[in-house]
PDB file of N, CA and C in Angstrom:
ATOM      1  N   UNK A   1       0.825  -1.189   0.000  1.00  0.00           N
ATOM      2  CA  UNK A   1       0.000   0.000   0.000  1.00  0.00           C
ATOM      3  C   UNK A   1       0.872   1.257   0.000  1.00  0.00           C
ATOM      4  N   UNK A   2       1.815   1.100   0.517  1.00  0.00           N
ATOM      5  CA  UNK A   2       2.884   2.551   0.738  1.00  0.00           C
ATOM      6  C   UNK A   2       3.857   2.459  -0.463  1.00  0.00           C
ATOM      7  N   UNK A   3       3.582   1.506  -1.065  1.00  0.00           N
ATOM      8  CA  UNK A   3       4.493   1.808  -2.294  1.00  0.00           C
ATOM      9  C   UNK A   3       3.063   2.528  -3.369  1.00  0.00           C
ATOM     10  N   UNK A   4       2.257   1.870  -3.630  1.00  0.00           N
ATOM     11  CA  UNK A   4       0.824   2.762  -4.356  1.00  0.00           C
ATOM     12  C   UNK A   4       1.120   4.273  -4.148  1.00  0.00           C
ATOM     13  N   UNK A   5       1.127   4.591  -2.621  1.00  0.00           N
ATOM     14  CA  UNK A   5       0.952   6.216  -3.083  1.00  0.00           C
ATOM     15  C   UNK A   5       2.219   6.670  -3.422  1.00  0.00           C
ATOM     16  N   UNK A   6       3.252   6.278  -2.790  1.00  0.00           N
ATOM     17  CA  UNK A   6       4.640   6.656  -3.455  1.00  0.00           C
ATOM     18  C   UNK A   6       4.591   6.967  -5.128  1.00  0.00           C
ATOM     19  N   UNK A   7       3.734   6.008  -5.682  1.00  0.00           N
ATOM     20  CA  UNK A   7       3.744   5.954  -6.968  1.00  0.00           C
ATOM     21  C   UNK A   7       2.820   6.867  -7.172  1.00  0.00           C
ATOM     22  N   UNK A   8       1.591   7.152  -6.593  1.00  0.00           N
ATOM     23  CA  UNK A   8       0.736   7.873  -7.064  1.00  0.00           C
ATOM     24  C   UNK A   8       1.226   9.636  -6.525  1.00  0.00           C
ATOM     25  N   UNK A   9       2.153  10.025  -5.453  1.00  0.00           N
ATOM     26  CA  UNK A   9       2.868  10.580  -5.352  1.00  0.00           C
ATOM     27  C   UNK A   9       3.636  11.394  -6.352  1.00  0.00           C
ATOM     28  N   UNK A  10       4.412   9.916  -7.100  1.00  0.00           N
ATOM     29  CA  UNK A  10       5.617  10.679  -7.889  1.00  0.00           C
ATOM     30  C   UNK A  10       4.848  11.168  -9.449  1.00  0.00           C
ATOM     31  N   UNK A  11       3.432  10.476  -9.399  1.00  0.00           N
ATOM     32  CA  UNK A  11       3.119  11.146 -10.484  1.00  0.00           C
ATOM     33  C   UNK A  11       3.007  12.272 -10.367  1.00  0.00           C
ATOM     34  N   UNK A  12       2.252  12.624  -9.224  1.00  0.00           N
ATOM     35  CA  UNK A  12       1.683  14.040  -9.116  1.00  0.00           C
ATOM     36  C   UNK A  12       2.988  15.070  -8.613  1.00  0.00           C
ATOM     37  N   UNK A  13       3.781  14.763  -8.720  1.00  0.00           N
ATOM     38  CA  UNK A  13       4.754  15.392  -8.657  1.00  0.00           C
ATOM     39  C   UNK A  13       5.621  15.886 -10.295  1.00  0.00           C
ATOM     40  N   UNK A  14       5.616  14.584 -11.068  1.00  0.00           N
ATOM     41  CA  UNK A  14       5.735  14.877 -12.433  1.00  0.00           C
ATOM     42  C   UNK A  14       5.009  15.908 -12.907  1.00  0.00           C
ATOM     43  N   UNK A  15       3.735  15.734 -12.965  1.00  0.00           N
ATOM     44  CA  UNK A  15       2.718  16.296 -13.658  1.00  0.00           C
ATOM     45  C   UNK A  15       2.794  17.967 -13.504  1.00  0.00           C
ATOM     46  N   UNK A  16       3.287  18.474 -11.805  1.00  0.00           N
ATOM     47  CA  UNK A  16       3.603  19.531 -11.292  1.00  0.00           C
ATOM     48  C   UNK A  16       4.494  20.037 -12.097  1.00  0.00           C
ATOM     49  N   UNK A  17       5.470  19.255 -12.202  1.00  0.00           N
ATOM     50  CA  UNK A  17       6.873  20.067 -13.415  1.00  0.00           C
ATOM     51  C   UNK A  17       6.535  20.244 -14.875  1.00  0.00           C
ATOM     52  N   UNK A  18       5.074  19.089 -15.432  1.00  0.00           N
ATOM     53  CA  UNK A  18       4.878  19.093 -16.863  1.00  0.00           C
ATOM     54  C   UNK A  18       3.906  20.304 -17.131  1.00  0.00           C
ATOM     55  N   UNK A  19       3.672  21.223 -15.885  1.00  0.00           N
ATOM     56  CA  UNK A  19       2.875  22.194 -16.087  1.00  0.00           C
ATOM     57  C   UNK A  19       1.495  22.435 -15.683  1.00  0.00           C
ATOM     58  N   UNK A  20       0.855  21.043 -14.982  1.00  0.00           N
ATOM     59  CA  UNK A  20      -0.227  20.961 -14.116  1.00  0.00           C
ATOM     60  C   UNK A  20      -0.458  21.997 -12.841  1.00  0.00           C
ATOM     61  N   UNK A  21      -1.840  22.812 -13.178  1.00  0.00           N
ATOM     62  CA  UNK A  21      -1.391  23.615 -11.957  1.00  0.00           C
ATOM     63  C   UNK A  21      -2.157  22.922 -10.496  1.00  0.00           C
ATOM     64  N   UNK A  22      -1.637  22.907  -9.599  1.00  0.00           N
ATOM     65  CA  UNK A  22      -1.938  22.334  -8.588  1.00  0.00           C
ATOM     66  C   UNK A  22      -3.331  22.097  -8.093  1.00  0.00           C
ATOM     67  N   UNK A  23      -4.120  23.380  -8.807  1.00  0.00           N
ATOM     68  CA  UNK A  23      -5.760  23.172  -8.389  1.00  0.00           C
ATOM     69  C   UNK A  23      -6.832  22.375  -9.171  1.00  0.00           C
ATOM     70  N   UNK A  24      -5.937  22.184 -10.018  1.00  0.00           N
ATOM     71  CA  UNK A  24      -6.577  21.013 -11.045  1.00  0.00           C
ATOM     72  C   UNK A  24      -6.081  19.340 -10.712  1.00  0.00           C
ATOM     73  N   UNK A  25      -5.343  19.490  -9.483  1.00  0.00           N
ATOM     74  CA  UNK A  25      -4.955  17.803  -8.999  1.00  0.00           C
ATOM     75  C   UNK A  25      -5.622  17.555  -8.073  1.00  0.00           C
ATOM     76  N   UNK A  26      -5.686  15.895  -8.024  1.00  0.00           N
ATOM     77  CA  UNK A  26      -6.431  15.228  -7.357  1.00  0.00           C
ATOM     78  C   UNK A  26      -5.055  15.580  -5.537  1.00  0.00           C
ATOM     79  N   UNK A  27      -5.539  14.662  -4.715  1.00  0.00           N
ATOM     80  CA  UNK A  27      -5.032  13.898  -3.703  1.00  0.00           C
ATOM     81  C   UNK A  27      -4.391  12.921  -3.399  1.00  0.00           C
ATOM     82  N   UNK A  28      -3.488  12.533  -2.861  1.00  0.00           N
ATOM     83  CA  UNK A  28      -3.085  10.891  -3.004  1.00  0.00           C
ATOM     84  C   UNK A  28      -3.814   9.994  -3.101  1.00  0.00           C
ATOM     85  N   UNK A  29      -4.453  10.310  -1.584  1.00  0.00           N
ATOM     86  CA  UNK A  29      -5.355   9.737  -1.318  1.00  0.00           C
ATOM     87  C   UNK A  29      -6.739   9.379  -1.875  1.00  0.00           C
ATOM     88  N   UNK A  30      -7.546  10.673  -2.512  1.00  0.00           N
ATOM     89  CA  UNK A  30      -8.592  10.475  -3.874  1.00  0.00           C
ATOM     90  C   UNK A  30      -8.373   9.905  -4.941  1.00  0.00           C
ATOM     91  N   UNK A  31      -7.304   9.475  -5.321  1.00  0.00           N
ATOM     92  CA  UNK A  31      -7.177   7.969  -6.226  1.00  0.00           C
ATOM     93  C   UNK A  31      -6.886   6.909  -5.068  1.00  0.00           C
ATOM     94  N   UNK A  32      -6.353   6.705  -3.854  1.00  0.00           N
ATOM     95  CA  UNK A  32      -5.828   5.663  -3.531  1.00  0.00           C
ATOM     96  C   UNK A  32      -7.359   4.821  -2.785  1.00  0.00           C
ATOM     97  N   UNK A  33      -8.034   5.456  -2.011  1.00  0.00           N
ATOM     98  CA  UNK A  33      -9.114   5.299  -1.595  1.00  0.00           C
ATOM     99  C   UNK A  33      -9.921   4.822  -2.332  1.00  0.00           C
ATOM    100  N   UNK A  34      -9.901   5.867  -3.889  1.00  0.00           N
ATOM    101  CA  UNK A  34     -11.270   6.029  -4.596  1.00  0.00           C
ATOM    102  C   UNK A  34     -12.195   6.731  -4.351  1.00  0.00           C
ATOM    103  N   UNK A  35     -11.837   7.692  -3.252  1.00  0.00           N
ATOM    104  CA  UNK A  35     -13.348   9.019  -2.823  1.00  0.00           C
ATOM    105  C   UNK A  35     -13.520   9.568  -3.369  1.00  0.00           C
ATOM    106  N   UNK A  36     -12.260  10.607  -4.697  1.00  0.00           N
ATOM    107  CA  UNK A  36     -12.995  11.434  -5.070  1.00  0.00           C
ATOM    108  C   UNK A  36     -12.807  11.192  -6.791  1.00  0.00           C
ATOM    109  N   UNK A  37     -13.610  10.623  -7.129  1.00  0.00           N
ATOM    110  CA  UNK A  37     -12.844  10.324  -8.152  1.00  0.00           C
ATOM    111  C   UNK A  37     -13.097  11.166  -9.576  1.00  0.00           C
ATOM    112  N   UNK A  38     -14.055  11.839  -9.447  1.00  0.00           N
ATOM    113  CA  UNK A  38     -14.118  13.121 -10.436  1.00  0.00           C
ATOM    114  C   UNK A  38     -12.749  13.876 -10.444  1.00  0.00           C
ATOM    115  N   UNK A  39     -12.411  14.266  -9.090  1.00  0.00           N
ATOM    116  CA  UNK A  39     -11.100  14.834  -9.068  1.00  0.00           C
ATOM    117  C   UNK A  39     -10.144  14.145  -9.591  1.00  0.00           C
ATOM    118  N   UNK A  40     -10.124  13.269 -10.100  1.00  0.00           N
ATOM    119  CA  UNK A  40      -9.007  12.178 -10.684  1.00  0.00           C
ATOM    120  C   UNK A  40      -9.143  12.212 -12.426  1.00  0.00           C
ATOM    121  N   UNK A  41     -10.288  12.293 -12.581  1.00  0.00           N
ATOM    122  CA  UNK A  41     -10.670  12.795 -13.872  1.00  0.00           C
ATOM    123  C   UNK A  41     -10.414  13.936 -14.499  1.00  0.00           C
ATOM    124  N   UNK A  42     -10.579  15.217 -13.456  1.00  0.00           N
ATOM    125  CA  UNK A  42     -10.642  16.503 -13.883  1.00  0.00           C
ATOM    126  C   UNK A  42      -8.768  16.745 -13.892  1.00  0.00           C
ATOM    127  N   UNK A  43      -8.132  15.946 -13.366  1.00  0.00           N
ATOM    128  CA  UNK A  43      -6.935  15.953 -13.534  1.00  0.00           C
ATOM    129  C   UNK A  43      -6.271  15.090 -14.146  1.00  0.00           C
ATOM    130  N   UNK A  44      -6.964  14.285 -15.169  1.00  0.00           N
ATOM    131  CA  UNK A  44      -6.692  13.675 -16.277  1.00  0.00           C
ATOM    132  C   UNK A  44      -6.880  14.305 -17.703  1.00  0.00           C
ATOM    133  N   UNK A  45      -7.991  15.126 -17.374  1.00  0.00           N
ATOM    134  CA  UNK A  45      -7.968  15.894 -18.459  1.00  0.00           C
ATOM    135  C   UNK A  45      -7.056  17.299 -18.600  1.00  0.00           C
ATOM    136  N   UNK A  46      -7.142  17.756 -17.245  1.00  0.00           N
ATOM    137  CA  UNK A  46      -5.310  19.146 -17.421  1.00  0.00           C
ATOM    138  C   UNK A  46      -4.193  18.508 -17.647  1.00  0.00           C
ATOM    139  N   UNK A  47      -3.826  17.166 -17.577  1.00  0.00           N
ATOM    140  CA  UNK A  47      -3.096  16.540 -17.541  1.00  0.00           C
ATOM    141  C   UNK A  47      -2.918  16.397 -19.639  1.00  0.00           C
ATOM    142  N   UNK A  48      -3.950  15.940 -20.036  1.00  0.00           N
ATOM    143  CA  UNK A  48      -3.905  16.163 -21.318  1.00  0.00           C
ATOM    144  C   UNK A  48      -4.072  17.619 -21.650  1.00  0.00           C
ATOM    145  N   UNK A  49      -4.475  18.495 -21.669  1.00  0.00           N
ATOM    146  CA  UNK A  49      -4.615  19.856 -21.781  1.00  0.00           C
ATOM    147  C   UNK A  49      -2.945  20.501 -22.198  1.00  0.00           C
ATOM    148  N   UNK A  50      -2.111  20.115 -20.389  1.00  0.00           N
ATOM    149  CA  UNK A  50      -0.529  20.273 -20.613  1.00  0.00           C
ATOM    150  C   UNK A  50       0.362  19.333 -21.788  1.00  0.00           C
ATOM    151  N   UNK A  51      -0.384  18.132 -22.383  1.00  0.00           N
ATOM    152  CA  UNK A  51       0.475  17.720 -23.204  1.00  0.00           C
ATOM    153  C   UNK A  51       0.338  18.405 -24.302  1.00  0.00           C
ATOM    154  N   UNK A  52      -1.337  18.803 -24.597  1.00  0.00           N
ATOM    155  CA  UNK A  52      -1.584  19.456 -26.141  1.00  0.00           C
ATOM    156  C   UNK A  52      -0.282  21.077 -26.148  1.00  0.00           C
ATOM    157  N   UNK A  53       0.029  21.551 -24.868  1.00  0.00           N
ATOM    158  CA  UNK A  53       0.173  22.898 -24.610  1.00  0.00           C
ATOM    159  C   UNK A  53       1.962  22.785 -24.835  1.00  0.00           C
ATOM    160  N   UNK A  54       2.322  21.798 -24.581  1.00  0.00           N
ATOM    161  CA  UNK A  54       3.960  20.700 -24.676  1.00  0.00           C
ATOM    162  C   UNK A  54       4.107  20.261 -25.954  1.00  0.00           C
ATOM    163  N   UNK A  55       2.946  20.476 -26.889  1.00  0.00           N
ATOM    164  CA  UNK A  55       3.526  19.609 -28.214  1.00  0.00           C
ATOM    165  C   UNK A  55       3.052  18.394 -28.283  1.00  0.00           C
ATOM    166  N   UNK A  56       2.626  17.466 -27.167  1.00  0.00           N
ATOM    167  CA  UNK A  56       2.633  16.005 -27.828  1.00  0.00           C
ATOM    168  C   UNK A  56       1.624  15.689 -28.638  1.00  0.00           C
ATOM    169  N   UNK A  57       2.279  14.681 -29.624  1.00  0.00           N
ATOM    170  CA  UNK A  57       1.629  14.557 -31.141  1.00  0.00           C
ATOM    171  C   UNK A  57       0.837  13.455 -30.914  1.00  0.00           C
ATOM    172  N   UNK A  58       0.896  12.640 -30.160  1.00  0.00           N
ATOM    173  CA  UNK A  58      -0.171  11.760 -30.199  1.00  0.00           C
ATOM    174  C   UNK A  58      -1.506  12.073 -29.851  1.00  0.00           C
ATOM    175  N   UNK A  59      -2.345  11.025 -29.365  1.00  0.00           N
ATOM    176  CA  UNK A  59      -3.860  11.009 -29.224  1.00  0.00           C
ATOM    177  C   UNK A  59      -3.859  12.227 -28.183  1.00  0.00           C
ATOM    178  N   UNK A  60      -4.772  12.554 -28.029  1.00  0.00           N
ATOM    179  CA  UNK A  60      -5.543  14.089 -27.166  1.00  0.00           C
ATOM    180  C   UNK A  60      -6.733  13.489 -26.361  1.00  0.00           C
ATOM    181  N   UNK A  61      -6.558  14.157 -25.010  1.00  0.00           N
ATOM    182  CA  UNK A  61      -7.617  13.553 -24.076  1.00  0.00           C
ATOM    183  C   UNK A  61      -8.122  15.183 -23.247  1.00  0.00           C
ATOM    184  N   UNK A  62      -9.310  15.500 -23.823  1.00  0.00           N
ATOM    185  CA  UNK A  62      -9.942  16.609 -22.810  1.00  0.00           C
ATOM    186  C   UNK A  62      -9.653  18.035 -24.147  1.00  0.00           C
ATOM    187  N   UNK A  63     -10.443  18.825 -23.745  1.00  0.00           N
ATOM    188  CA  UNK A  63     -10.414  20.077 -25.076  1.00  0.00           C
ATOM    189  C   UNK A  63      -8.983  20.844 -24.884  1.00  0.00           C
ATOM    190  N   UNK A  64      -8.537  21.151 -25.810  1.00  0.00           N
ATOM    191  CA  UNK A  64      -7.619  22.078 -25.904  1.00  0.00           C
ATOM    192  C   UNK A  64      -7.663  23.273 -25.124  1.00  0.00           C
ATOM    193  N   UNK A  65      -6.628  23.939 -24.665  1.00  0.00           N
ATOM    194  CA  UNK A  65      -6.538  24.924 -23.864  1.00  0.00           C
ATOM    195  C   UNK A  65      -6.487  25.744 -24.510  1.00  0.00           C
ATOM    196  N   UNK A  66      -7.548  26.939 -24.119  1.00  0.00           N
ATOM    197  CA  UNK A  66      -7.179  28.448 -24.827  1.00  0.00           C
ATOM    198  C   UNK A  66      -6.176  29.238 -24.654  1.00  0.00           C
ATOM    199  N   UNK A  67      -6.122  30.183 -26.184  1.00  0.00           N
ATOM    200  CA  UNK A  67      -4.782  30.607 -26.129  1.00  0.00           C
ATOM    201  C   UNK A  67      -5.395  32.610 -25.710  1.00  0.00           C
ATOM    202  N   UNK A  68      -4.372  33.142 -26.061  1.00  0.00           N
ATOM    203  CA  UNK A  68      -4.636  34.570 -25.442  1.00  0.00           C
ATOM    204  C   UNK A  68      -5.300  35.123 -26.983  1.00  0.00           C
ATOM    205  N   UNK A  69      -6.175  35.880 -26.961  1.00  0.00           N
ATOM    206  CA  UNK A  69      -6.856  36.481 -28.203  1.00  0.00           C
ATOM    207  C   UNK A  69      -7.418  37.603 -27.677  1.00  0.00           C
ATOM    208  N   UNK A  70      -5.821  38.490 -27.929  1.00  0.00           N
ATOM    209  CA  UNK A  70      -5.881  39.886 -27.620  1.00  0.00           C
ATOM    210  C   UNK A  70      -6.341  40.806 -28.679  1.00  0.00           C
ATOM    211  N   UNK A  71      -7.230  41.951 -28.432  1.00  0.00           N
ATOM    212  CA  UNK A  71      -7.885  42.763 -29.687  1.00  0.00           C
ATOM    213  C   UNK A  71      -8.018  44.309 -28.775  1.00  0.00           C
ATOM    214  N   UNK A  72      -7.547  44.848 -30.217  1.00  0.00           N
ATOM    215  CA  UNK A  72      -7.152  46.398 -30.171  1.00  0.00           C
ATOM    216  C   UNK A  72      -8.698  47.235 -31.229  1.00  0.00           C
ATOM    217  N   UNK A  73      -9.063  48.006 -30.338  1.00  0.00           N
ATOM    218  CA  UNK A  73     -10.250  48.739 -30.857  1.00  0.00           C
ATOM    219  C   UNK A  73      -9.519  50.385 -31.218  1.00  0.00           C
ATOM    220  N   UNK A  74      -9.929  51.147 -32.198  1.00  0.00           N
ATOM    221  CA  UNK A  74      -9.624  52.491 -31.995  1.00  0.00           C
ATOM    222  C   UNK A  74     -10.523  53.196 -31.311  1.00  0.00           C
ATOM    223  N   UNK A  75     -10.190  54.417 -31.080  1.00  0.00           N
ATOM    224  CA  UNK A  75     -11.107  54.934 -30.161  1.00  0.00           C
ATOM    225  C   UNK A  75     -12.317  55.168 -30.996  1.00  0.00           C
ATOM    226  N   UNK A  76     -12.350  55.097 -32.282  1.00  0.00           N
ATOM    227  CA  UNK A  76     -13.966  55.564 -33.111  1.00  0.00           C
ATOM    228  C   UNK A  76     -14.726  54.277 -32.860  1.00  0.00           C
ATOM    229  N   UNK A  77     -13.944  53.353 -32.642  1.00  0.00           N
ATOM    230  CA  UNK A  77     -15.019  51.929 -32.839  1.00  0.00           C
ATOM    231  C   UNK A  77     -15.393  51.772 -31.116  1.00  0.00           C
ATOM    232  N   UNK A  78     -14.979  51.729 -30.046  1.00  0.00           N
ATOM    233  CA  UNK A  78     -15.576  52.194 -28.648  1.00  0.00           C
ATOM    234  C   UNK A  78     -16.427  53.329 -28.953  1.00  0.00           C
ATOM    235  N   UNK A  79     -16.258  54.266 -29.094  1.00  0.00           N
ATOM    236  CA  UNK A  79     -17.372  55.209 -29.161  1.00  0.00           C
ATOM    237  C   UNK A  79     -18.842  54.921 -30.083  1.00  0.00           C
ATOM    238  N   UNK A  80     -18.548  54.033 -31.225  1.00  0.00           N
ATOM    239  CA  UNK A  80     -19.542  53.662 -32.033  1.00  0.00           C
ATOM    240  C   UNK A  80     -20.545  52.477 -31.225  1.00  0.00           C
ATOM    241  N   UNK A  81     -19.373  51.987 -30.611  1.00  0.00           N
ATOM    242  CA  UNK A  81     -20.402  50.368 -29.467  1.00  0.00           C
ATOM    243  C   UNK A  81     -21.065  51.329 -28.392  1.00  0.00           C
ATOM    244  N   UNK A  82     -20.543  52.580 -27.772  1.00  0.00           N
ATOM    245  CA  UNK A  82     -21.841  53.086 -26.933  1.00  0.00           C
ATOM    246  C   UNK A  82     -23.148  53.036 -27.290  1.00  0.00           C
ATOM    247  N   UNK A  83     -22.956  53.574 -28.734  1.00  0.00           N
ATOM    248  CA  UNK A  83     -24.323  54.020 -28.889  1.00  0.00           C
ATOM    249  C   UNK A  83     -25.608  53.022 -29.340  1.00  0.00           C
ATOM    250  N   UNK A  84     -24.981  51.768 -29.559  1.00  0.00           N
ATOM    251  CA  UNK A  84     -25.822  50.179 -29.851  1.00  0.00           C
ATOM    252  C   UNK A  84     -26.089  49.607 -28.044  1.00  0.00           C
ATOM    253  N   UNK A  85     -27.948  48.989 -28.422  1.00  0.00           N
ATOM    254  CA  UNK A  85     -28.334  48.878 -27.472  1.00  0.00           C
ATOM    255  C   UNK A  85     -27.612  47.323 -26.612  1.00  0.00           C
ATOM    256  N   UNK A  86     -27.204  47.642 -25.668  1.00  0.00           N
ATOM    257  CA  UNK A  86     -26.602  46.268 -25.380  1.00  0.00           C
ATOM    258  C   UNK A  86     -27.802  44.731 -24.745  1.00  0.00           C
ATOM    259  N   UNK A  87     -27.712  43.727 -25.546  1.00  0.00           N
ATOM    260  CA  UNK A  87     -28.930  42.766 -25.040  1.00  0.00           C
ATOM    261  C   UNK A  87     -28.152  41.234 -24.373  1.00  0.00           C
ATOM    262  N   UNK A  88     -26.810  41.960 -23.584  1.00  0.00           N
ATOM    263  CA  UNK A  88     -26.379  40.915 -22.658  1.00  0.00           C
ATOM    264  C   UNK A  88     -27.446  40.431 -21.728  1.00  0.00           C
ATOM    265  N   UNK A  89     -28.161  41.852 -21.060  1.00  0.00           N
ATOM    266  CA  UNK A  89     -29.614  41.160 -20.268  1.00  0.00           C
ATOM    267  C   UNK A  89     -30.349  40.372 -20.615  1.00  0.00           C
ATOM    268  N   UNK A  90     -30.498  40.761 -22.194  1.00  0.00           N
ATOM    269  CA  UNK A  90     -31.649  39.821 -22.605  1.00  0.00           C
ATOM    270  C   UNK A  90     -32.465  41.146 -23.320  1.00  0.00           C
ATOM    271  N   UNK A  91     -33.387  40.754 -24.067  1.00  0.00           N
ATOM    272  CA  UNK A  91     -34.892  41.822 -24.550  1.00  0.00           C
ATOM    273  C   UNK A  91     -36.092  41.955 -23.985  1.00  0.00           C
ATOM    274  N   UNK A  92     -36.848  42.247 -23.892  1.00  0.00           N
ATOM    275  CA  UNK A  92     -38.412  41.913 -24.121  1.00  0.00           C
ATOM    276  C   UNK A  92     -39.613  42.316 -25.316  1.00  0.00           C
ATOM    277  N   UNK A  93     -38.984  42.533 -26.698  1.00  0.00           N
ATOM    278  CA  UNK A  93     -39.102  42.715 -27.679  1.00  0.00           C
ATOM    279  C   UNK A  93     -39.964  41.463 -28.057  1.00  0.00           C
ATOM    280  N   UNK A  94     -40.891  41.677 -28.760  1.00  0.00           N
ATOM    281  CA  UNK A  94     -41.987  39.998 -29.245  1.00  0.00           C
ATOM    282  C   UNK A  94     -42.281  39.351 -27.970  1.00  0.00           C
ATOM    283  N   UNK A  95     -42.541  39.808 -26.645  1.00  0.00           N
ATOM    284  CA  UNK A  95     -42.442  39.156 -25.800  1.00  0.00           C
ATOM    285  C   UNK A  95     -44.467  39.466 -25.542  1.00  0.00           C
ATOM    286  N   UNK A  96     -44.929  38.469 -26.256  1.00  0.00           N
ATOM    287  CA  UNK A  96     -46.671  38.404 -25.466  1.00  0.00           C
ATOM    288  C   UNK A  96     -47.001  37.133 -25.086  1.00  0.00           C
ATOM    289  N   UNK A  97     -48.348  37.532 -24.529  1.00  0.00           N
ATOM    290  CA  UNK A  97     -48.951  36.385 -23.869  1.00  0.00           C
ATOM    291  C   UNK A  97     -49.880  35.626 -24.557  1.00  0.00           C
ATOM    292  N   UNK A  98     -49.871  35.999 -26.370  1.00  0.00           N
ATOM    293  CA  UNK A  98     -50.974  35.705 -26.638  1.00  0.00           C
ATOM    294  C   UNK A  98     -50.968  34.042 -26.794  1.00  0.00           C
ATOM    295  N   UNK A  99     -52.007  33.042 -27.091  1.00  0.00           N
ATOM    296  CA  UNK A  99     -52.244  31.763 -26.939  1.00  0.00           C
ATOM    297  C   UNK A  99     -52.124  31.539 -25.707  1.00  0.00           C
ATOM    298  N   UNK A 100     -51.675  32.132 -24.648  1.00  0.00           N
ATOM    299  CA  UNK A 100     -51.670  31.412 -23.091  1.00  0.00           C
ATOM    300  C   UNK A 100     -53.435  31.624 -22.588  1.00  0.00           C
ATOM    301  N   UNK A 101     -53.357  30.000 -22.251  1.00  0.00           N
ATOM    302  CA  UNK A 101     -54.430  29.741 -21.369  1.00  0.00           C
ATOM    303  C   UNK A 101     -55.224  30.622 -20.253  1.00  0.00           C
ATOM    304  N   UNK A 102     -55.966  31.020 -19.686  1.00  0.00           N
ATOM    305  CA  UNK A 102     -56.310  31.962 -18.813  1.00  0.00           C
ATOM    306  C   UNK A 102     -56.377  30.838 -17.612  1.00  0.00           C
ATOM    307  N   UNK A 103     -55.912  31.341 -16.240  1.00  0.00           N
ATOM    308  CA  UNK A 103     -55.587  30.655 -15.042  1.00  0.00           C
ATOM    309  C   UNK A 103     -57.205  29.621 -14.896  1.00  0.00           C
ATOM    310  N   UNK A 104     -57.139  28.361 -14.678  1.00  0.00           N
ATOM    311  CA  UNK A 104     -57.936  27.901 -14.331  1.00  0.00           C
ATOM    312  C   UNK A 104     -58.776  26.907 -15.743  1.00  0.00           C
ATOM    313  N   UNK A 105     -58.414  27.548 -16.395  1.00  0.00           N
ATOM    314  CA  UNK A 105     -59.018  27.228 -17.896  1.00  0.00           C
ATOM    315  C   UNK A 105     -58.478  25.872 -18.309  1.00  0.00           C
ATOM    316  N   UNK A 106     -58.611  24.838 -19.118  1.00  0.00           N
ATOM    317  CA  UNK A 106     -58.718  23.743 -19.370  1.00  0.00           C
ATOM    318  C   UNK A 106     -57.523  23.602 -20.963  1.00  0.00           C
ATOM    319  N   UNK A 107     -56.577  22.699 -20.552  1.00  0.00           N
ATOM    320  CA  UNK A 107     -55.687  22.321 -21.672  1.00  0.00           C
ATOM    321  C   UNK A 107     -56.172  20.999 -21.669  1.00  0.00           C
ATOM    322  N   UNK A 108     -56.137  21.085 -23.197  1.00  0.00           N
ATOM    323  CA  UNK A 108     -56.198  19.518 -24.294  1.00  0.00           C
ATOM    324  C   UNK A 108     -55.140  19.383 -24.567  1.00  0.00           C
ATOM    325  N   UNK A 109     -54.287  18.667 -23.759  1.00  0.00           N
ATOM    326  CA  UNK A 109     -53.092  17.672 -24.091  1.00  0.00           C
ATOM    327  C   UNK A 109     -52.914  16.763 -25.459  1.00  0.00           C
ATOM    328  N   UNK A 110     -54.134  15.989 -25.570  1.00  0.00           N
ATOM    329  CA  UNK A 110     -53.932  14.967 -26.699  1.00  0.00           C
ATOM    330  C   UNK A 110     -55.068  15.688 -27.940  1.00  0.00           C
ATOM    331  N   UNK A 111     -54.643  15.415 -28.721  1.00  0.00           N
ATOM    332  CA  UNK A 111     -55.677  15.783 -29.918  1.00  0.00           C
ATOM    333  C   UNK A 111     -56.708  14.873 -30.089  1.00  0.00           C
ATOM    334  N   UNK A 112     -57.955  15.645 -30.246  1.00  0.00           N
ATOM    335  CA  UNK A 112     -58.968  14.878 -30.208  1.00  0.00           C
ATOM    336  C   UNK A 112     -59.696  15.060 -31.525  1.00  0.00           C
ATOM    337  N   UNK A 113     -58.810  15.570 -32.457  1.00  0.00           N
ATOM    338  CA  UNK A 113     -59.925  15.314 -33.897  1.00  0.00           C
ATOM    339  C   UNK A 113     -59.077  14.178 -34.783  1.00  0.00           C
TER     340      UNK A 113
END
């Protein structure tokens, strides 16, 4: 048993130098146990993440890591986005009630013709 985590140890110690950042690793113990084992997963996949990010050419396990996608506006094109309405909230544009049932009123589920 004390050789297991040794081993499961020196991985997570590898993985630390291959660029894994620490909050994406499991525990010794959450593989050795088996408690947590999502966490064993979610650090199987940064684990592939750091190889795609290293070059390695073989098979790929978990999505690729994003890269930086930096963008330069002039000041006419900021000033032009003020003046467009922003609908991060959401709209309420086409927003009616019409076809809704009135409270209490009776829905036909199945078709009856």
């Amino acid at each position: 048993a004390f050789k297991q985590m040794e081993n499961i140890n020196n991985f997570l110690e590898f993985i630390t130098s291959y660029g894994v950042h620490k909050g994406d690793q499991f525990q010794t113990v959450d593989l050795f146990e088996g408690n947590n084992m999502v966490q064993v997963v979610t650090t199987l996949h940064s684990v592939g993440r750091a190889a795609q990010r290293n070059r390695f050419t073989g098979p790929c396990l978990g999505p690729k890591e994003s890269a930086e996608n930096r963008r330069s506006f002039t000041d006419e094109q900021l000033k032009a986005g003020q003046n467009m309405p922003s609908l991060q909230m959401g709209t309420n544009q086409g927003a009616s009630q019409a076809g809704m049932t009135s409270y209490g009123a009776r829905r036909f589920i199945t078709d009856t013709h």
